[in-house]
N, C-alpha and C. Protein backbone atom coordinates (compact mmCIF):
# COMPACT_ATOMS: atom_id res chain seq x y z
N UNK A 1 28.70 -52.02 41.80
CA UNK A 1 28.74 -50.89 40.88
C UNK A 1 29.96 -50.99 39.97
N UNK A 2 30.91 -51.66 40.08
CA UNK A 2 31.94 -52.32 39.38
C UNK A 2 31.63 -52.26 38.05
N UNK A 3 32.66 -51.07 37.44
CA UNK A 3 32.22 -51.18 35.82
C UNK A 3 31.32 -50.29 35.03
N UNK A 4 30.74 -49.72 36.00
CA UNK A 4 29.41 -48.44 35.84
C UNK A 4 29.54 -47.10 35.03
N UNK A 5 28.95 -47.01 34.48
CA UNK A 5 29.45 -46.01 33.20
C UNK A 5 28.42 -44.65 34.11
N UNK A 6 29.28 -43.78 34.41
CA UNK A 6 28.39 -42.32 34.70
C UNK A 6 27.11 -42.36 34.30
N UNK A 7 27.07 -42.09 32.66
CA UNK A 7 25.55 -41.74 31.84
C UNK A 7 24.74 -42.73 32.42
N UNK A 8 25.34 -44.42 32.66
CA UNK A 8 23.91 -45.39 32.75
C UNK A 8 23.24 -44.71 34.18
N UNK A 9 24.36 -44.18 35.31
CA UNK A 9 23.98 -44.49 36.82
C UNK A 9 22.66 -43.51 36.51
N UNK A 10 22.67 -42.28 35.53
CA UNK A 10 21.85 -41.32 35.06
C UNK A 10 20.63 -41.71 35.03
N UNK A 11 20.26 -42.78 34.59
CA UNK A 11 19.08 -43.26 33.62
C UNK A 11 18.55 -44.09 34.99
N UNK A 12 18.94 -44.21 36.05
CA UNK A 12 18.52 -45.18 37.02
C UNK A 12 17.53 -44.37 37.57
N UNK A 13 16.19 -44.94 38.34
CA UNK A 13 15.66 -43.83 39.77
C UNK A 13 16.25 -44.07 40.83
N UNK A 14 15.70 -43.19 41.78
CA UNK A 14 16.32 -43.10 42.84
C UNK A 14 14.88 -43.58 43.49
N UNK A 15 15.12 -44.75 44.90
CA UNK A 15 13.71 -45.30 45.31
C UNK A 15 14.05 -46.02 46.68
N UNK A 16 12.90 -46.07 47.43
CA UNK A 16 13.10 -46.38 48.50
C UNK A 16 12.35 -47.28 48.63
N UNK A 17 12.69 -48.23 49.26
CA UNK A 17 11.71 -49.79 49.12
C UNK A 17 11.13 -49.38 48.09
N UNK A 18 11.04 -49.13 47.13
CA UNK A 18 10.09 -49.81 46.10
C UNK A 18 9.41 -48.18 45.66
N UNK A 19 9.64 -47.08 45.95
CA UNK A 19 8.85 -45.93 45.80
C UNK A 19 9.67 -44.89 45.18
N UNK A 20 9.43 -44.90 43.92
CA UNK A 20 10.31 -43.87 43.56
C UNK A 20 10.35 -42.36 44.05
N UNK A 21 11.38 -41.43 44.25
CA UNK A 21 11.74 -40.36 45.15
C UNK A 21 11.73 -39.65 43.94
N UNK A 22 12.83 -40.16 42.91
CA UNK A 22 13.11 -38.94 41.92
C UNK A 22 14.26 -40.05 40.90
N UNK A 23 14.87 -39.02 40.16
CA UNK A 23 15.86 -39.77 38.99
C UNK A 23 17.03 -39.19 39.63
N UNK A 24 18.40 -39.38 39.15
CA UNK A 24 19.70 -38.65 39.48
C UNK A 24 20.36 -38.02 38.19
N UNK A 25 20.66 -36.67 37.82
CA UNK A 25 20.69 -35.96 37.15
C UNK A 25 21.82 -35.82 36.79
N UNK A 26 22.67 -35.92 37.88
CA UNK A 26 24.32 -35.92 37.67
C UNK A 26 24.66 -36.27 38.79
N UNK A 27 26.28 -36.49 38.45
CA UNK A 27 27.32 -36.90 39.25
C UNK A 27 28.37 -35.69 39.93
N UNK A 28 27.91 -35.69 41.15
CA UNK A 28 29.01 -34.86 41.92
C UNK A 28 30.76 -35.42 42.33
N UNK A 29 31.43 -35.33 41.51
CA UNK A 29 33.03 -35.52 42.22
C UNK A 29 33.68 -34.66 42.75
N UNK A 30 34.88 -35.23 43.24
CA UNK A 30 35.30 -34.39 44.05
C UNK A 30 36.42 -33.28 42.84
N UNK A 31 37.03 -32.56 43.50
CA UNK A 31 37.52 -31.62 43.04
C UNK A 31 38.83 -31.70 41.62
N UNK A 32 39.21 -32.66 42.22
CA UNK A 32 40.17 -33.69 41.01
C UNK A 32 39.31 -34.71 39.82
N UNK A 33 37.95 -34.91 40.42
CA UNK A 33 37.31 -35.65 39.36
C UNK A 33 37.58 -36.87 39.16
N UNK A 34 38.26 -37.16 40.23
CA UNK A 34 38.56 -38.77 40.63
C UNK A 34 37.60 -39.73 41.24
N UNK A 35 36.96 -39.45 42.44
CA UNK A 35 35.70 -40.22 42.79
C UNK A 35 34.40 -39.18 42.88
N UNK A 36 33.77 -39.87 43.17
CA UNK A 36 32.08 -39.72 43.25
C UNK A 36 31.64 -39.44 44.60
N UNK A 37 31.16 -38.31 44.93
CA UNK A 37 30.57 -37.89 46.10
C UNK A 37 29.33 -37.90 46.11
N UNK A 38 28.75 -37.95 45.46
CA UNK A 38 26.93 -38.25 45.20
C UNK A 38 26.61 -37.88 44.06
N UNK A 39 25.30 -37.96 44.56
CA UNK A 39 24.27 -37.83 43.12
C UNK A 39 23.70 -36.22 43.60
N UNK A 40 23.41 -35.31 42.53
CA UNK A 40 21.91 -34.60 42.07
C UNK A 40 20.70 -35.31 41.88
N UNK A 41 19.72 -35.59 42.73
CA UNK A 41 19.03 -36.07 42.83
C UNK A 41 17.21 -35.09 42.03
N UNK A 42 17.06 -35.27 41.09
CA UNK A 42 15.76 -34.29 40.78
C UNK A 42 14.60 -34.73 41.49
N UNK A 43 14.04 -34.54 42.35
CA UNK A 43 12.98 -34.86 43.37
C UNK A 43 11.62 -34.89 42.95
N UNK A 44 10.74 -36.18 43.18
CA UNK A 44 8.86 -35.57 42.61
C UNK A 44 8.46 -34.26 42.67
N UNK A 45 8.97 -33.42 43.81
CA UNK A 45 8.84 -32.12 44.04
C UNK A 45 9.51 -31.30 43.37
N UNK A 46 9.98 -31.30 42.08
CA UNK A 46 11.01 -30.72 41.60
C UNK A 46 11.92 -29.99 42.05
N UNK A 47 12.90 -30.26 43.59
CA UNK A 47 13.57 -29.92 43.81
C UNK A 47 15.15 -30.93 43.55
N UNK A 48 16.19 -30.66 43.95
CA UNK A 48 17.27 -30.90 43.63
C UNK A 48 17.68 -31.30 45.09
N UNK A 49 18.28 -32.50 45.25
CA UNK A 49 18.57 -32.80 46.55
C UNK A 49 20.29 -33.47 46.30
N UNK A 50 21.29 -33.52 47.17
CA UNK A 50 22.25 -34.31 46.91
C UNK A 50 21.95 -35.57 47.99
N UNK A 51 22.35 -36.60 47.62
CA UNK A 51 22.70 -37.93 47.72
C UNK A 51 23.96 -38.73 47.87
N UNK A 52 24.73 -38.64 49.09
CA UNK A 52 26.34 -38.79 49.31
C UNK A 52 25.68 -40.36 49.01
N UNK A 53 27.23 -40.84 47.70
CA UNK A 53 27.38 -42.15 47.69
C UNK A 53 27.38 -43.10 48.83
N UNK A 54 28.11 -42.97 49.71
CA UNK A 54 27.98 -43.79 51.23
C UNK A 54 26.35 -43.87 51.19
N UNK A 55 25.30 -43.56 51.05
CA UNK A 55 23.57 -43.53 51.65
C UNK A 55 23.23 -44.86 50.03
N UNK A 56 23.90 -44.66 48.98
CA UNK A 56 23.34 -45.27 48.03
C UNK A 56 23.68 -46.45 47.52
N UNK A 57 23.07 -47.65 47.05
CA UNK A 57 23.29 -48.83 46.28
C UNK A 57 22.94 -48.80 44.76
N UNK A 58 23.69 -48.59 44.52
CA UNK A 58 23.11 -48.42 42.51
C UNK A 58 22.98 -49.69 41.78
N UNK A 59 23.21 -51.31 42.41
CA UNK A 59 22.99 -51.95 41.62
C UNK A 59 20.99 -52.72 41.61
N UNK A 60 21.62 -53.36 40.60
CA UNK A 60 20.44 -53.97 40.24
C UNK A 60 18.87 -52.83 39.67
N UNK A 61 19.70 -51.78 38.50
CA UNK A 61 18.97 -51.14 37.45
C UNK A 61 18.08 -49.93 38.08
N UNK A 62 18.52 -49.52 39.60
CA UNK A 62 18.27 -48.45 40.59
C UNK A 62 19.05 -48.33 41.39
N UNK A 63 18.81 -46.81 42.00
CA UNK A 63 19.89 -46.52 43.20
C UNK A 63 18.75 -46.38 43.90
N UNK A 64 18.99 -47.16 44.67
CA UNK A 64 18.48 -47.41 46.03
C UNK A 64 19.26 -46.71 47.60
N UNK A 65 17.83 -46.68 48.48
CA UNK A 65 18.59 -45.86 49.74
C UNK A 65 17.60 -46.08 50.94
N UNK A 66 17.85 -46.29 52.01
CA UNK A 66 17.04 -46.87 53.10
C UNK A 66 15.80 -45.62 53.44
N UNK A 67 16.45 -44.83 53.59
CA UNK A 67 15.67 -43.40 54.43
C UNK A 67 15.57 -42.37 53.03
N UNK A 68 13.95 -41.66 52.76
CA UNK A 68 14.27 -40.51 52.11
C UNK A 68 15.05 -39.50 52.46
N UNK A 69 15.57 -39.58 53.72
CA UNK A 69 16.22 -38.80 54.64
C UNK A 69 17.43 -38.64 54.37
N UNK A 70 17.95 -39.91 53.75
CA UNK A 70 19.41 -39.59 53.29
C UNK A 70 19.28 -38.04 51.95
N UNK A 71 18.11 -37.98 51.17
CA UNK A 71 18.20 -36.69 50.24
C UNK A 71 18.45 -35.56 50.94
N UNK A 72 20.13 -34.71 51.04
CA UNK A 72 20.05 -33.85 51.74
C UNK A 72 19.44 -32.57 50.76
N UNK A 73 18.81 -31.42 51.80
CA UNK A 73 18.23 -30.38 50.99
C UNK A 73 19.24 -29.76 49.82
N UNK A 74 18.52 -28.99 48.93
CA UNK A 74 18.92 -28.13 48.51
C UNK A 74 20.21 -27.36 48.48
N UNK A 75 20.33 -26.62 49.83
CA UNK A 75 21.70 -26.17 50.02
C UNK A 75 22.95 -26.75 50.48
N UNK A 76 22.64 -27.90 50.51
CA UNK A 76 23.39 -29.10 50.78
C UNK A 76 24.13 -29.35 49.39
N UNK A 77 23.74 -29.29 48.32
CA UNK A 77 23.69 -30.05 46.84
C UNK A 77 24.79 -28.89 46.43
N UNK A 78 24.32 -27.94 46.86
CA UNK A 78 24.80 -26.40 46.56
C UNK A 78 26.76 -26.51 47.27
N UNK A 79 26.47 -27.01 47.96
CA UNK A 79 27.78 -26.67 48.86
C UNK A 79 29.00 -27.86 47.85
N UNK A 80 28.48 -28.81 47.59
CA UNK A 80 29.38 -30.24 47.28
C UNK A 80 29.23 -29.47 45.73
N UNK A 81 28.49 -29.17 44.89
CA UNK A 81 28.71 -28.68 43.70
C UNK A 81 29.55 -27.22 43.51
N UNK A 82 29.92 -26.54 44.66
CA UNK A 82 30.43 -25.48 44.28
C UNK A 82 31.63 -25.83 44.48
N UNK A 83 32.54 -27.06 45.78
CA UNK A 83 33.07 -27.07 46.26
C UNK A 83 33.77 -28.51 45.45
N UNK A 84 33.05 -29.31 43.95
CA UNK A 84 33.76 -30.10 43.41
C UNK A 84 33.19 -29.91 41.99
N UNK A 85 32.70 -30.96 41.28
CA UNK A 85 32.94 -30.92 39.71
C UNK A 85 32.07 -32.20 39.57
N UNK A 86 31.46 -31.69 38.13
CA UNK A 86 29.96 -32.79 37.93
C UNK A 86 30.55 -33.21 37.06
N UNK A 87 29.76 -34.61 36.07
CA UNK A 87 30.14 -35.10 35.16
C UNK A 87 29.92 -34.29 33.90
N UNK A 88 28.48 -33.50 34.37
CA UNK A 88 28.14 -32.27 32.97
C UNK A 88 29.38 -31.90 32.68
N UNK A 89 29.97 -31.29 33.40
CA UNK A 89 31.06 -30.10 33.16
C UNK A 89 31.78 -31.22 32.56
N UNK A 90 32.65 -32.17 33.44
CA UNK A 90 33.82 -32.90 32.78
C UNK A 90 33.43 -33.47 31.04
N UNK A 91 32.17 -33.42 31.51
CA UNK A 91 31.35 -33.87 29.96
C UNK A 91 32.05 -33.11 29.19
N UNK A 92 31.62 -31.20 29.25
CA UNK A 92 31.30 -30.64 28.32
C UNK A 92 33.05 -29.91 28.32
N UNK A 93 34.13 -30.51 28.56
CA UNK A 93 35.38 -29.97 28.89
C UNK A 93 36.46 -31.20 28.23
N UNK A 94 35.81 -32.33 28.97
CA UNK A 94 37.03 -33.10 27.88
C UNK A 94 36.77 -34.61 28.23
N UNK A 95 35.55 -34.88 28.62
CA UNK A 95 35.27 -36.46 28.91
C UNK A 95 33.67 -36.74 27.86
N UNK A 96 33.84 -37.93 27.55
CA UNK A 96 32.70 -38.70 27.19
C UNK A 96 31.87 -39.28 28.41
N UNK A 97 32.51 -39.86 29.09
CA UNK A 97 31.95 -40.35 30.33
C UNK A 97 32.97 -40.95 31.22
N UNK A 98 32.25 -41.42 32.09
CA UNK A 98 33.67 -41.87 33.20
C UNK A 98 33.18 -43.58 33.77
N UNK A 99 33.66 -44.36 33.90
CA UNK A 99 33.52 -45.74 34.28
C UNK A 99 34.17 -45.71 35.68
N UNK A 100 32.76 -46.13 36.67
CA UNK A 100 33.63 -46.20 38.28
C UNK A 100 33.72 -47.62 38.12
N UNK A 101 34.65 -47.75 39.76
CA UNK A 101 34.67 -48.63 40.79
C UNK A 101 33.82 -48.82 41.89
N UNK A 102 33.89 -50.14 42.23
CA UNK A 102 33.10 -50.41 43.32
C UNK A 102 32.80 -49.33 44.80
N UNK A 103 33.70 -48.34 45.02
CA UNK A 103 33.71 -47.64 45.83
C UNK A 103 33.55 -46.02 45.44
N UNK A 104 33.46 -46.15 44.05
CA UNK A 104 33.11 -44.78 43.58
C UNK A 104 34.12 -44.23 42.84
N UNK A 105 35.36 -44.91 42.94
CA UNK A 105 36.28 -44.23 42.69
C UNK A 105 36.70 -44.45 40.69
N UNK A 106 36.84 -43.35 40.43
CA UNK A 106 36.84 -43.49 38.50
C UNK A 106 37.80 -44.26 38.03
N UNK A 107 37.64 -45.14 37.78
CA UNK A 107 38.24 -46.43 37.51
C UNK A 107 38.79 -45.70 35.88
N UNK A 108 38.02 -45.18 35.09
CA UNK A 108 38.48 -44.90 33.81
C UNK A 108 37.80 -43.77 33.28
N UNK A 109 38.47 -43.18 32.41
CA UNK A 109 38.07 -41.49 32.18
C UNK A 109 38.07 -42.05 30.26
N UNK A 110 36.52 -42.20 29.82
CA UNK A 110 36.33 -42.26 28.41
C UNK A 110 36.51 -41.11 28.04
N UNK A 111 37.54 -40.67 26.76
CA UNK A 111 37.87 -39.26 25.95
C UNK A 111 36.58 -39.32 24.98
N UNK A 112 36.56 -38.13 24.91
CA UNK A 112 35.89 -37.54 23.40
C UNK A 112 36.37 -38.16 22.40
N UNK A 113 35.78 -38.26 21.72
CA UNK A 113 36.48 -38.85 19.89
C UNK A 113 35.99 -37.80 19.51
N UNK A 114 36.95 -37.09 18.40
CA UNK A 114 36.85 -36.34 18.08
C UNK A 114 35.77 -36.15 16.56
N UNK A 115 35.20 -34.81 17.12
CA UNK A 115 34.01 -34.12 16.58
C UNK A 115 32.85 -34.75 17.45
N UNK A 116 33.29 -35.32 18.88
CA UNK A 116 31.68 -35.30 19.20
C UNK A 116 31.57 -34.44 20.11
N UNK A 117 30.33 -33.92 20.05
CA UNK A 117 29.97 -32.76 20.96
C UNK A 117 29.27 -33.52 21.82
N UNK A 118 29.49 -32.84 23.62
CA UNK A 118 28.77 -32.85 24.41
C UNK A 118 27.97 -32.82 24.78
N UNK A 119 26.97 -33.90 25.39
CA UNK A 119 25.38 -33.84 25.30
C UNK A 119 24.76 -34.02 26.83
N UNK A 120 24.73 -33.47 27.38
CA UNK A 120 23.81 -33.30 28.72
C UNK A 120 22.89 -34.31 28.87
């Protein structure tokens, strides 16, 4: 994952052997906005599941994950989002995007250039 730009990990599905589950919607960090605690996961079922980085492999143009089981419910997603900070927000506050590290951790914080607005 070395090098990974937030928005692309966005555009990936989320799939299990070979079956897609859902897409990932955003990025959960932790409270400083330094590493990556999972994904928002948008589910076939249109629910919202989180996805702790430790369960996921994002290379090779998907995030991949052994068990659908790693998607924890709902109020799960709820707890890590109240309790840290998404890329939306850092988006719409003072980042363009963020470039991790191999372990999740934000290797680099892209600024706004100025006059661009934030795009979800």
């Amino acid at each position: 994952m070395r090098g990974v730009r937030g928005q692309e990990l966005l555009r990936r599905p989320v799939r299990v052997r070979g079956i897609q589950l859902g897409r990932a919607v955003d990025l959960i960090l932790d409270p400083g906005g330094e590493r990556v605690l999972g994904f928002d996961v948008l589910c076939g079922d249109g629910a919202h599941r989180f996805l702790p980085i430790a369960a996921a492999d994002a290379g090779g143009g998907e995030i991949s994950v052994r068990s659908s089981l790693t998607l924890l419910d709902p109020a799960q997603l709820a707890f890590y989002r109240e309790r840290g900070t998404t890329l939306t927000a850092l988006r719409e506050e003072e980042l363009d995007d963020v470039v991790l590290d191999d372990d999740g951790a934000v290797a680099e914080r892209v600024p706004k250039r100025d006059g661009d607005a934030a795009v979800a």
